[in-house]
PDB file of N, CA and C in Angstrom:
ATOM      1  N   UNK A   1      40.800 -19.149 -35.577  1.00  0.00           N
ATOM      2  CA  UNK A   1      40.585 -20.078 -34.492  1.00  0.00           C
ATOM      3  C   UNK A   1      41.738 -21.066 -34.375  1.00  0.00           C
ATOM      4  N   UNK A   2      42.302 -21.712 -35.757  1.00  0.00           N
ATOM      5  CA  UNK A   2      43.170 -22.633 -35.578  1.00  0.00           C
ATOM      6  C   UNK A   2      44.835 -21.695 -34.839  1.00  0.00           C
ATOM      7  N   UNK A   3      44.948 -20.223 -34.890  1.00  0.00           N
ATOM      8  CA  UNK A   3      46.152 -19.674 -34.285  1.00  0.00           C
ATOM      9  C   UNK A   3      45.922 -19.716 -33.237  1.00  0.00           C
ATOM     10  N   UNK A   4      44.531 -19.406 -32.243  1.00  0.00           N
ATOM     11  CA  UNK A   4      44.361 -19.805 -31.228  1.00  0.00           C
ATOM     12  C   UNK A   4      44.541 -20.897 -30.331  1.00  0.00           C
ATOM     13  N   UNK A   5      44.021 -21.850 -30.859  1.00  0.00           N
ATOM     14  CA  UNK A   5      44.259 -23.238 -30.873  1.00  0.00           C
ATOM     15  C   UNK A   5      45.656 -23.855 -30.585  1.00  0.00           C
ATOM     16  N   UNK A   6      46.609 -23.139 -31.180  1.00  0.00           N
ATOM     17  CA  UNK A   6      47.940 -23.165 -32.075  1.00  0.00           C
ATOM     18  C   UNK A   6      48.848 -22.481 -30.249  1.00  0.00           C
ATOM     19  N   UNK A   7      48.920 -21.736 -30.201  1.00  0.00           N
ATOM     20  CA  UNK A   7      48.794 -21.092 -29.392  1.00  0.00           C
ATOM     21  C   UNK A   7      48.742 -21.355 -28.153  1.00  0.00           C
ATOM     22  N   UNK A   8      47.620 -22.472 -27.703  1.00  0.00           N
ATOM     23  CA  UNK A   8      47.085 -22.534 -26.572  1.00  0.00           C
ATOM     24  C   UNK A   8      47.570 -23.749 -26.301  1.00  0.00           C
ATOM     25  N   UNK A   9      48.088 -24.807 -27.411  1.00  0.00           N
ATOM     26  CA  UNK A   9      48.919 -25.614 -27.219  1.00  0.00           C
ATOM     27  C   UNK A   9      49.914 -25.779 -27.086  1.00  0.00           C
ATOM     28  N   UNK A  10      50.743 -24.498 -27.539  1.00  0.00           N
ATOM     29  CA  UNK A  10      52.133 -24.481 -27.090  1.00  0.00           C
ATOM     30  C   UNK A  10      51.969 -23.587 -25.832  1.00  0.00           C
ATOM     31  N   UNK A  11      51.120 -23.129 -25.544  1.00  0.00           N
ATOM     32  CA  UNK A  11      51.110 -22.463 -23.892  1.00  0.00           C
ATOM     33  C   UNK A  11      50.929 -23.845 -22.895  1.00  0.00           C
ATOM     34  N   UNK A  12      50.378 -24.776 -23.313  1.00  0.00           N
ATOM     35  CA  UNK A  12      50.127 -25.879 -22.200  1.00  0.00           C
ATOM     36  C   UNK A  12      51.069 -27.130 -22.328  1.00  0.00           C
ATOM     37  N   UNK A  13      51.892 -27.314 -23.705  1.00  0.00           N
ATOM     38  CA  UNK A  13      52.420 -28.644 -24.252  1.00  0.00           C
ATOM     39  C   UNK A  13      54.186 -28.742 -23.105  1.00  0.00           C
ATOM     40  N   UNK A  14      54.199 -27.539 -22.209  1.00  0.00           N
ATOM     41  CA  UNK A  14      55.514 -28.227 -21.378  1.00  0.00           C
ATOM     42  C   UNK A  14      56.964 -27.751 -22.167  1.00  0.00           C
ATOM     43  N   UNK A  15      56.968 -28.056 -23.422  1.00  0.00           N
ATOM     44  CA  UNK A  15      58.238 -27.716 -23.824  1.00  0.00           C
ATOM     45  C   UNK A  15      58.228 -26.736 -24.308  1.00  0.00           C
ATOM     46  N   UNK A  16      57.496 -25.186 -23.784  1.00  0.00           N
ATOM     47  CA  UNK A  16      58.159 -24.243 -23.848  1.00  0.00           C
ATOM     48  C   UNK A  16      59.113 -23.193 -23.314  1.00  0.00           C
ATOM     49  N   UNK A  17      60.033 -23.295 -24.024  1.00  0.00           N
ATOM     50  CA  UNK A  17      61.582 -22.943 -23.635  1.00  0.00           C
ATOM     51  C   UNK A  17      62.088 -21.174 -23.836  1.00  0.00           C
ATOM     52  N   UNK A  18      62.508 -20.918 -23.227  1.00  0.00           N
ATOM     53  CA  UNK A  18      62.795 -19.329 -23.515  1.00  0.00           C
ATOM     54  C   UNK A  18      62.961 -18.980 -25.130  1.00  0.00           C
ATOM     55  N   UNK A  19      63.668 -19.915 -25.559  1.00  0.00           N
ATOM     56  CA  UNK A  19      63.629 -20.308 -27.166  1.00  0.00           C
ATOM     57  C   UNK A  19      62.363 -20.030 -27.604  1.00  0.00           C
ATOM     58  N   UNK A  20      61.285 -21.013 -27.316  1.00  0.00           N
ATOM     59  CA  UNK A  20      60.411 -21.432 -27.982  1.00  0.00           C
ATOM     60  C   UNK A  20      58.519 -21.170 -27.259  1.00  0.00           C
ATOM     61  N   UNK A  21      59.133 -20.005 -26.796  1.00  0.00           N
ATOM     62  CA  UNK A  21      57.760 -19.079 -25.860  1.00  0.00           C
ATOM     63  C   UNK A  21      57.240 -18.405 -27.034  1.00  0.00           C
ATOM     64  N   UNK A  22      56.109 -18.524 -27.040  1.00  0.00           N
ATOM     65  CA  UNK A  22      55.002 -17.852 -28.004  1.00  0.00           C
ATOM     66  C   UNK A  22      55.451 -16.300 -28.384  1.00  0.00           C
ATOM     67  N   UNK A  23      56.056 -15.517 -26.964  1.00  0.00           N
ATOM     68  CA  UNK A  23      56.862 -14.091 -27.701  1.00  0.00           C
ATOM     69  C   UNK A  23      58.227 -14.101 -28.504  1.00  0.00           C
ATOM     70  N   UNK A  24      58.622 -15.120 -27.706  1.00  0.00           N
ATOM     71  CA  UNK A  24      60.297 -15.187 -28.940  1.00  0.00           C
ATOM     72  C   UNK A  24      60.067 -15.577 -30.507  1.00  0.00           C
ATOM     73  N   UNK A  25      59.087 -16.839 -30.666  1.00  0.00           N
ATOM     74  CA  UNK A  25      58.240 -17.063 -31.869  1.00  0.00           C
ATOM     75  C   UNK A  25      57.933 -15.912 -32.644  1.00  0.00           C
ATOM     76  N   UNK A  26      56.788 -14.963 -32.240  1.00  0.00           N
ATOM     77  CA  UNK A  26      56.448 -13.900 -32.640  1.00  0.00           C
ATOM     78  C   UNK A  26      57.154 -12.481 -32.948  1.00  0.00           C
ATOM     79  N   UNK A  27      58.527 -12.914 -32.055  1.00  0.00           N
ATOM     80  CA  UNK A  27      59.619 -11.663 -32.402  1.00  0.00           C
ATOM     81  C   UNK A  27      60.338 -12.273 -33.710  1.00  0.00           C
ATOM     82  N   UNK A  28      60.321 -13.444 -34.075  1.00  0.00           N
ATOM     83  CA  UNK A  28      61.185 -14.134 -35.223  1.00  0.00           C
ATOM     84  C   UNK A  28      60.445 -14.003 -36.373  1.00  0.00           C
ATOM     85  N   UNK A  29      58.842 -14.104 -36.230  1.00  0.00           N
ATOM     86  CA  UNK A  29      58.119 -13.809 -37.313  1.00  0.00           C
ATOM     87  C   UNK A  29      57.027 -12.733 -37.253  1.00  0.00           C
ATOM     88  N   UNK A  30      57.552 -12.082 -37.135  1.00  0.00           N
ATOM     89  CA  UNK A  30      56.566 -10.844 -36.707  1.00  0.00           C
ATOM     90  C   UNK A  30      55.295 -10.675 -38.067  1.00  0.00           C
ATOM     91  N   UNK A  31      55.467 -10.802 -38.670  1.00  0.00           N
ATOM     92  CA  UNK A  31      54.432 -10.452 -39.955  1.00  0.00           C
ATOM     93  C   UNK A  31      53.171 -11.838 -39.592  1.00  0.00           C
ATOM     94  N   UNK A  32      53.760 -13.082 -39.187  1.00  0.00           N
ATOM     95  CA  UNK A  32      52.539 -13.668 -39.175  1.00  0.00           C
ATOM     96  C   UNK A  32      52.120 -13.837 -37.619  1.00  0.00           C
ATOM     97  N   UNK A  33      52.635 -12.743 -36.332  1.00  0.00           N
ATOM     98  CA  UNK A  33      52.272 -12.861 -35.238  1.00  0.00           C
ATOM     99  C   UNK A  33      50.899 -12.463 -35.263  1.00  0.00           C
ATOM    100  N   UNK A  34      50.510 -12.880 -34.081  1.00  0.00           N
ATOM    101  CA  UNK A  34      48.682 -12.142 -33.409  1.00  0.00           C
ATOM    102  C   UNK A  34      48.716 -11.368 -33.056  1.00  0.00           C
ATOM    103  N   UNK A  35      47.863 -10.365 -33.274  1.00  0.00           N
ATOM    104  CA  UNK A  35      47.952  -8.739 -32.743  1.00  0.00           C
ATOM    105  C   UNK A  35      47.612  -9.115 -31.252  1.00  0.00           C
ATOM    106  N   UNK A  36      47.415  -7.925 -30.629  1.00  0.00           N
ATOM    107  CA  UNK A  36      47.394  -7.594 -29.354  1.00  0.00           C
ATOM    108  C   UNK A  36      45.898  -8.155 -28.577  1.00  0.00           C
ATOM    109  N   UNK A  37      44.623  -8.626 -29.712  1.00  0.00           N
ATOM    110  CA  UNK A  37      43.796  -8.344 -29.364  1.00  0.00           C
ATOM    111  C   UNK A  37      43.760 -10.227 -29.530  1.00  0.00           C
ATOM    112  N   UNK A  38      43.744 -10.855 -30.160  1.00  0.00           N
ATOM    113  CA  UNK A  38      44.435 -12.159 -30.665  1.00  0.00           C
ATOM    114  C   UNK A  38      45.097 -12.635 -29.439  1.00  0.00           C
ATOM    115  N   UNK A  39      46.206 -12.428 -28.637  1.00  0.00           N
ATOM    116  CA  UNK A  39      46.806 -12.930 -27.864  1.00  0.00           C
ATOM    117  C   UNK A  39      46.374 -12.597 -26.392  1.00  0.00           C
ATOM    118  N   UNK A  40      45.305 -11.828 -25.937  1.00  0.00           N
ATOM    119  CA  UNK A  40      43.900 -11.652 -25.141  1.00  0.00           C
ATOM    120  C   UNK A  40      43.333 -12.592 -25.189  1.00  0.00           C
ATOM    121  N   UNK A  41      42.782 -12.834 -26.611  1.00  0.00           N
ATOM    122  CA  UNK A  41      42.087 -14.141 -26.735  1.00  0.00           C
ATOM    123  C   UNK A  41      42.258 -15.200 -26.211  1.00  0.00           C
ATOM    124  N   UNK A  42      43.554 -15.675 -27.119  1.00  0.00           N
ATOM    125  CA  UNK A  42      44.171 -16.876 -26.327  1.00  0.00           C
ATOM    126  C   UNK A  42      44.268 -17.026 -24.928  1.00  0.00           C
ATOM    127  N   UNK A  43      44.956 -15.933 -24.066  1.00  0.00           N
ATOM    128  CA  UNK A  43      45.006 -16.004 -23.041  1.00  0.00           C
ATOM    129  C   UNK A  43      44.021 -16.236 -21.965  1.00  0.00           C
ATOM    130  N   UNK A  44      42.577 -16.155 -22.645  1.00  0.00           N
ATOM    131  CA  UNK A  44      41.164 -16.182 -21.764  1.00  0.00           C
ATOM    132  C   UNK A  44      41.293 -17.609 -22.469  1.00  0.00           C
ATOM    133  N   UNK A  45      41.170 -18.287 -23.631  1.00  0.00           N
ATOM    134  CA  UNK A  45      40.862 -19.492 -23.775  1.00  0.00           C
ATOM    135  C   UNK A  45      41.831 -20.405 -23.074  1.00  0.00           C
ATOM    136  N   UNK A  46      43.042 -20.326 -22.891  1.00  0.00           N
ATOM    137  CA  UNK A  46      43.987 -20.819 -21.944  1.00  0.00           C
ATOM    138  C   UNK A  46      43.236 -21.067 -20.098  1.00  0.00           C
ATOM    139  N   UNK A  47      43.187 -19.857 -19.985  1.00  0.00           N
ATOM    140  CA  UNK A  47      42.457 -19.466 -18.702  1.00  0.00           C
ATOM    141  C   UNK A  47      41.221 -20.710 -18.606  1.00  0.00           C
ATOM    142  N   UNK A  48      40.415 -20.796 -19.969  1.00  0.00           N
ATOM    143  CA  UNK A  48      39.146 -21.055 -19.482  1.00  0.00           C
ATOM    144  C   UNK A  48      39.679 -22.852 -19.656  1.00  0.00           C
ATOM    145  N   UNK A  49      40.735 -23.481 -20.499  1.00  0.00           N
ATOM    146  CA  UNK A  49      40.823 -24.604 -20.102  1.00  0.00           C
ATOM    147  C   UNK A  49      41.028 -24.827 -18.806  1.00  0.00           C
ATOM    148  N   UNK A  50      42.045 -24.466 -17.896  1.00  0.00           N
ATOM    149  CA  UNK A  50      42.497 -24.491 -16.560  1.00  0.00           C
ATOM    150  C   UNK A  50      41.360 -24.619 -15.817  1.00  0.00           C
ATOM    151  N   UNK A  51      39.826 -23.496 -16.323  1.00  0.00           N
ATOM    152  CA  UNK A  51      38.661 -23.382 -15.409  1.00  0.00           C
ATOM    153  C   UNK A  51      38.184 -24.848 -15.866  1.00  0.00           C
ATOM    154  N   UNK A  52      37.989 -25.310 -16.936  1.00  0.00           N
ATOM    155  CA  UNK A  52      37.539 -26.689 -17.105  1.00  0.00           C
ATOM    156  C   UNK A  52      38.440 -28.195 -16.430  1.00  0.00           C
ATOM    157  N   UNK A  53      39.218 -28.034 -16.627  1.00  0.00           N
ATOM    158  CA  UNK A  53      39.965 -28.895 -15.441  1.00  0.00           C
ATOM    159  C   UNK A  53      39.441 -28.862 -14.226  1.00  0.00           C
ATOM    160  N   UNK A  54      39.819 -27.343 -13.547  1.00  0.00           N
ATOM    161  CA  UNK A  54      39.787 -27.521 -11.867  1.00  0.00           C
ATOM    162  C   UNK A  54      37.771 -28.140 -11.873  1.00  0.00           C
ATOM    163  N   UNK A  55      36.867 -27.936 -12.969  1.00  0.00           N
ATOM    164  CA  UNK A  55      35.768 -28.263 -12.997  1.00  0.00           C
ATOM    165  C   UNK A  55      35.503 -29.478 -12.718  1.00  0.00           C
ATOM    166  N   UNK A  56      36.277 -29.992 -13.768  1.00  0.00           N
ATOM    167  CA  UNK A  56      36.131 -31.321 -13.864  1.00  0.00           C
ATOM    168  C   UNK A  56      37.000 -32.552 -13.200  1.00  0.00           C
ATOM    169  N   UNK A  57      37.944 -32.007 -12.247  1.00  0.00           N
ATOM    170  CA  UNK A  57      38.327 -32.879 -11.131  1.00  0.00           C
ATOM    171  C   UNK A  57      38.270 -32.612  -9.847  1.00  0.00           C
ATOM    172  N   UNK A  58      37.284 -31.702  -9.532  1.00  0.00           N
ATOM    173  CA  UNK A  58      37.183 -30.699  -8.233  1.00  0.00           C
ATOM    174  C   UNK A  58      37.826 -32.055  -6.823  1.00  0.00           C
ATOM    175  N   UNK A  59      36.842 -33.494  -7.102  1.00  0.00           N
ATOM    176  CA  UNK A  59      37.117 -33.933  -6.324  1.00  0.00           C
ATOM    177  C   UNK A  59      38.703 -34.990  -6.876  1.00  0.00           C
ATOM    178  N   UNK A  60      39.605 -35.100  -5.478  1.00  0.00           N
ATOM    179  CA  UNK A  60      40.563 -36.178  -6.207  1.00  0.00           C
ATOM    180  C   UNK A  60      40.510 -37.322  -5.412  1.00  0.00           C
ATOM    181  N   UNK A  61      39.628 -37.247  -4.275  1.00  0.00           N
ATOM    182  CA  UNK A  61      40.021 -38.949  -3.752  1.00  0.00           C
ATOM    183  C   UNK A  61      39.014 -39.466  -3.992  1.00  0.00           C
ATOM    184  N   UNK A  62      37.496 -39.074  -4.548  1.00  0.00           N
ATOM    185  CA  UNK A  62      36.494 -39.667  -4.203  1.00  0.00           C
ATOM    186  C   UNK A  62      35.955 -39.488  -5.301  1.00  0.00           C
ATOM    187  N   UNK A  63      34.995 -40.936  -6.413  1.00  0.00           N
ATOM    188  CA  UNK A  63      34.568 -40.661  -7.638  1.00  0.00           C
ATOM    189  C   UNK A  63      32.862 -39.674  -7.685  1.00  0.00           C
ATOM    190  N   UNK A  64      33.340 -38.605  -8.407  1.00  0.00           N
ATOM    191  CA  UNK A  64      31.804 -37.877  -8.808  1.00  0.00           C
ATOM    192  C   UNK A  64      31.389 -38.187 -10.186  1.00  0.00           C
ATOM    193  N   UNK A  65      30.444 -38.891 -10.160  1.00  0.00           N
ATOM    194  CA  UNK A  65      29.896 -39.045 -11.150  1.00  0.00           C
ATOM    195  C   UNK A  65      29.201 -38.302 -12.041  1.00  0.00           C
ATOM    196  N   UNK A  66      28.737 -36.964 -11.370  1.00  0.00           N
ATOM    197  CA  UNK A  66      28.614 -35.222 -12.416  1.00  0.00           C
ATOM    198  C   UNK A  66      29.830 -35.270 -13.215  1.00  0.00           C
ATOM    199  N   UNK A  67      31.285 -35.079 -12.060  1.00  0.00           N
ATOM    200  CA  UNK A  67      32.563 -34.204 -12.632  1.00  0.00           C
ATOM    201  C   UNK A  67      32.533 -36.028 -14.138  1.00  0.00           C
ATOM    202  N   UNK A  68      32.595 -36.966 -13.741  1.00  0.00           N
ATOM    203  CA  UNK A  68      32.524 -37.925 -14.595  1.00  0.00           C
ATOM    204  C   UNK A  68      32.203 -37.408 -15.899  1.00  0.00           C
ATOM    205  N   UNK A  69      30.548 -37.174 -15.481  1.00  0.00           N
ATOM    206  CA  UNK A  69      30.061 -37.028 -17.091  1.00  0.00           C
ATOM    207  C   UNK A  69      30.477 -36.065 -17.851  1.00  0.00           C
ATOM    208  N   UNK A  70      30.303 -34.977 -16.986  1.00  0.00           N
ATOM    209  CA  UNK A  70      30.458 -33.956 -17.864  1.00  0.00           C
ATOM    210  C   UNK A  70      31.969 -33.694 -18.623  1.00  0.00           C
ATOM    211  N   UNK A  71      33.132 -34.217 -17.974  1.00  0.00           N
ATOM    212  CA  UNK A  71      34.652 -34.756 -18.394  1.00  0.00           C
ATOM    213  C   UNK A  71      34.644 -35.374 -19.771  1.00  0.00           C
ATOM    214  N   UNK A  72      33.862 -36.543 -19.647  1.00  0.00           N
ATOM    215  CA  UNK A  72      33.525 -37.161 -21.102  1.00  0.00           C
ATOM    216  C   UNK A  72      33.331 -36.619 -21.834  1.00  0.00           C
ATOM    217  N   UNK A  73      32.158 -35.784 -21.558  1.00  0.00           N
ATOM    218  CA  UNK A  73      31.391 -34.555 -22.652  1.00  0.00           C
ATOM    219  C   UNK A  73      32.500 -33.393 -23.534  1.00  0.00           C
ATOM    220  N   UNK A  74      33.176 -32.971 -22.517  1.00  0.00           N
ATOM    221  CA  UNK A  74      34.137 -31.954 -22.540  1.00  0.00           C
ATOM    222  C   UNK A  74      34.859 -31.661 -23.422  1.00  0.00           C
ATOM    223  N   UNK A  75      35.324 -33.120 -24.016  1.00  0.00           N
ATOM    224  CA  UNK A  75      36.355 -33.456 -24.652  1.00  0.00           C
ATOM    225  C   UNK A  75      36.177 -33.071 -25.630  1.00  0.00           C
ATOM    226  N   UNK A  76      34.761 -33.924 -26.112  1.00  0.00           N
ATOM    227  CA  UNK A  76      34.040 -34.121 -27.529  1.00  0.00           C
ATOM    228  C   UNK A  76      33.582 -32.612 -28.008  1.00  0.00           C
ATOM    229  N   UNK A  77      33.164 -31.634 -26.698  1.00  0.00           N
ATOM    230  CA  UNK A  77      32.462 -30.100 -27.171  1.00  0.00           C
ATOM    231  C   UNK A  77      34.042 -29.378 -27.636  1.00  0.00           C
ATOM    232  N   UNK A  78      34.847 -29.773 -27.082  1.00  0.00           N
ATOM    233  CA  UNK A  78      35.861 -28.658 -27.474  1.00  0.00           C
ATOM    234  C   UNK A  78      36.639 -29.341 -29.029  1.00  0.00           C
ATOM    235  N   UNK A  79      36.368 -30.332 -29.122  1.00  0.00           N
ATOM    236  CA  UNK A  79      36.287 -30.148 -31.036  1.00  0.00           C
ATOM    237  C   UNK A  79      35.554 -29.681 -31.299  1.00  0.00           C
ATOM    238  N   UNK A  80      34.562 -29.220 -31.124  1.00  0.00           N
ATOM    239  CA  UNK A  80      33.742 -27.714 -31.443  1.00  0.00           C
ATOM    240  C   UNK A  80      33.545 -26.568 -31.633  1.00  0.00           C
ATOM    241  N   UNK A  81      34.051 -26.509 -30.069  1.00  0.00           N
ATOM    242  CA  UNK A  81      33.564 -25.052 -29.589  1.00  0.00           C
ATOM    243  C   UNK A  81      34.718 -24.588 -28.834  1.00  0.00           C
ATOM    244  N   UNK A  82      34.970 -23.422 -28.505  1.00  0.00           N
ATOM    245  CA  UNK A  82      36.205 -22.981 -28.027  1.00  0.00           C
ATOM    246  C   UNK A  82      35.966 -23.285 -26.463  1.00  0.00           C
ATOM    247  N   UNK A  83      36.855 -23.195 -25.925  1.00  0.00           N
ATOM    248  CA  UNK A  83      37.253 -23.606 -24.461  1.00  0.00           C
ATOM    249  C   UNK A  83      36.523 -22.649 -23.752  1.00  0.00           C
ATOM    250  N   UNK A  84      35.755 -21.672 -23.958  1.00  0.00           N
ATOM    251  CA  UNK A  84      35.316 -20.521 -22.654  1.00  0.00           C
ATOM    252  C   UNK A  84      33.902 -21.127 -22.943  1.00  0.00           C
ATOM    253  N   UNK A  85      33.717 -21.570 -24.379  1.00  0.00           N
ATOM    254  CA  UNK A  85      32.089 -22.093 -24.271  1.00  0.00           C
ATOM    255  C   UNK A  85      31.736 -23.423 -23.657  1.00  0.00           C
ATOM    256  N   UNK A  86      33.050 -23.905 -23.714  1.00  0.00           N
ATOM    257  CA  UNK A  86      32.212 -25.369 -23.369  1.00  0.00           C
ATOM    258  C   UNK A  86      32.388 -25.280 -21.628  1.00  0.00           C
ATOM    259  N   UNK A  87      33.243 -24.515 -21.408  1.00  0.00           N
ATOM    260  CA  UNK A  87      33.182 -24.090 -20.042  1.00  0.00           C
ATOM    261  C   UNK A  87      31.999 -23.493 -18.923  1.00  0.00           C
ATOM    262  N   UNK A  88      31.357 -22.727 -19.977  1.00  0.00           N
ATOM    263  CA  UNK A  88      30.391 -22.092 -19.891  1.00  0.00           C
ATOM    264  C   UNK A  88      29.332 -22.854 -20.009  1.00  0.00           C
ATOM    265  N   UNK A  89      29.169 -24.125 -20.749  1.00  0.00           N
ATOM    266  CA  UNK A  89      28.249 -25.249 -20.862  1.00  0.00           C
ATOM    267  C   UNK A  89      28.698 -25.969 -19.692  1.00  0.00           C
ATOM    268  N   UNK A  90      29.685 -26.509 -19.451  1.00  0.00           N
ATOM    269  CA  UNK A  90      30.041 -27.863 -18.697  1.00  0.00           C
ATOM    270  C   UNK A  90      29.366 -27.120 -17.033  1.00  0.00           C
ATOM    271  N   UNK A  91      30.057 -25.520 -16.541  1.00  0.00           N
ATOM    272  CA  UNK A  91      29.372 -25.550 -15.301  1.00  0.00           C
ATOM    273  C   UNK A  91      27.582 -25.436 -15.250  1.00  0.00           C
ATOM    274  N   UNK A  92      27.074 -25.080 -16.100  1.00  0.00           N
ATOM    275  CA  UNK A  92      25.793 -25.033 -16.129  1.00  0.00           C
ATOM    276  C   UNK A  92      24.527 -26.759 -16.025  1.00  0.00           C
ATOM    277  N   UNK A  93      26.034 -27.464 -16.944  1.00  0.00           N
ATOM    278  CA  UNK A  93      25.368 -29.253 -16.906  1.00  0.00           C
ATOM    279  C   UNK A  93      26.058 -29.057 -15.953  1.00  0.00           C
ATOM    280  N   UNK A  94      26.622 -29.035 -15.151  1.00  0.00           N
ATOM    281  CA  UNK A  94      26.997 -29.660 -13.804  1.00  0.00           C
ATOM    282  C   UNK A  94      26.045 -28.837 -12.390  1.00  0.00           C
ATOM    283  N   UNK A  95      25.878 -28.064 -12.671  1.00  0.00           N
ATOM    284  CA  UNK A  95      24.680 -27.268 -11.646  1.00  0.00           C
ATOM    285  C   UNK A  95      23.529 -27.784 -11.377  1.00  0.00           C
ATOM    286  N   UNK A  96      22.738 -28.147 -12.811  1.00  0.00           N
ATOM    287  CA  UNK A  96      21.748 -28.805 -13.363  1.00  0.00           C
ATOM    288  C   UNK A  96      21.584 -30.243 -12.918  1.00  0.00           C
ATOM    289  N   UNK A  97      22.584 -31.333 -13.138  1.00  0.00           N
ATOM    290  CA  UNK A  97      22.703 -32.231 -12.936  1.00  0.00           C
ATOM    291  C   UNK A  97      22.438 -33.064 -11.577  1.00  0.00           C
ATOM    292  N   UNK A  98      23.541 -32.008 -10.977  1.00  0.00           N
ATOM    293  CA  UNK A  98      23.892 -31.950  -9.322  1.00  0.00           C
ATOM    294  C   UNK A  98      22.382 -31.906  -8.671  1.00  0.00           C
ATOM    295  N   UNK A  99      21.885 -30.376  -9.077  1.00  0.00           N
ATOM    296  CA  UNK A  99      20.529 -30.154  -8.868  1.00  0.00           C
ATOM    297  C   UNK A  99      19.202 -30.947  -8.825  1.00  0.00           C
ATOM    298  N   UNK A 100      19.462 -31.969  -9.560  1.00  0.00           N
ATOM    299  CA  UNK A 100      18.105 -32.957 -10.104  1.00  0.00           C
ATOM    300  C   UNK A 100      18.777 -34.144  -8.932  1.00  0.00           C
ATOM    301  N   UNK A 101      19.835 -34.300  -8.696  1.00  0.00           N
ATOM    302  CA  UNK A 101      20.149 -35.310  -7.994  1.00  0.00           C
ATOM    303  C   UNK A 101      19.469 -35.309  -6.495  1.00  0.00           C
TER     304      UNK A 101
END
């Protein structure tokens, strides 16, 4: 989990450089790269942060107090839980939420 993790932060942290792209990495150390099935992974947990973002700021000029809460929440589940679950939680509290409103 933590290569994932590992991973998914240098896919989002900006300073990756043709140098310093997760395949040039993995061509330099090939013995401790992620197999094929590993870097799938990542790539859906990558994916599913992006889905938690566009979730959680759907609106930008106007405050929602769903996208609010569940933002807060978000943070705290993904020291947890991997990014496709809490994704998978956050639209369901936000359906729910919306719903009761």
């Amino acid at each position: 989990m933590k290569s994932i993790g590992f991973f998914i932060l240098i896919l989002f942290s900006g300073i990756v450089t043709a140098n310093n792209s997760y395949e040039d990495i993995a061509k330099r150390n090939p013995k401790a790269a992620l197999n094929k099935q590993e870097v799938m992974e990542a790539k859906m947990q990558g994916e599913c942060l992006v889905g938690l973002k566009e979730l959680n700021f759907k609106k930008k000029h106007e405050f929602d107090p769903v996208a609010e809460w569940t933002s807060y929440r978000t943070s705290s589940l993904l020291k947890q839980l991997p990014p496709c679950q809490v994704l998978i939680i956050m639209e369901v509290a936000q359906k729910k939420v919306k719903a009761a409103s």
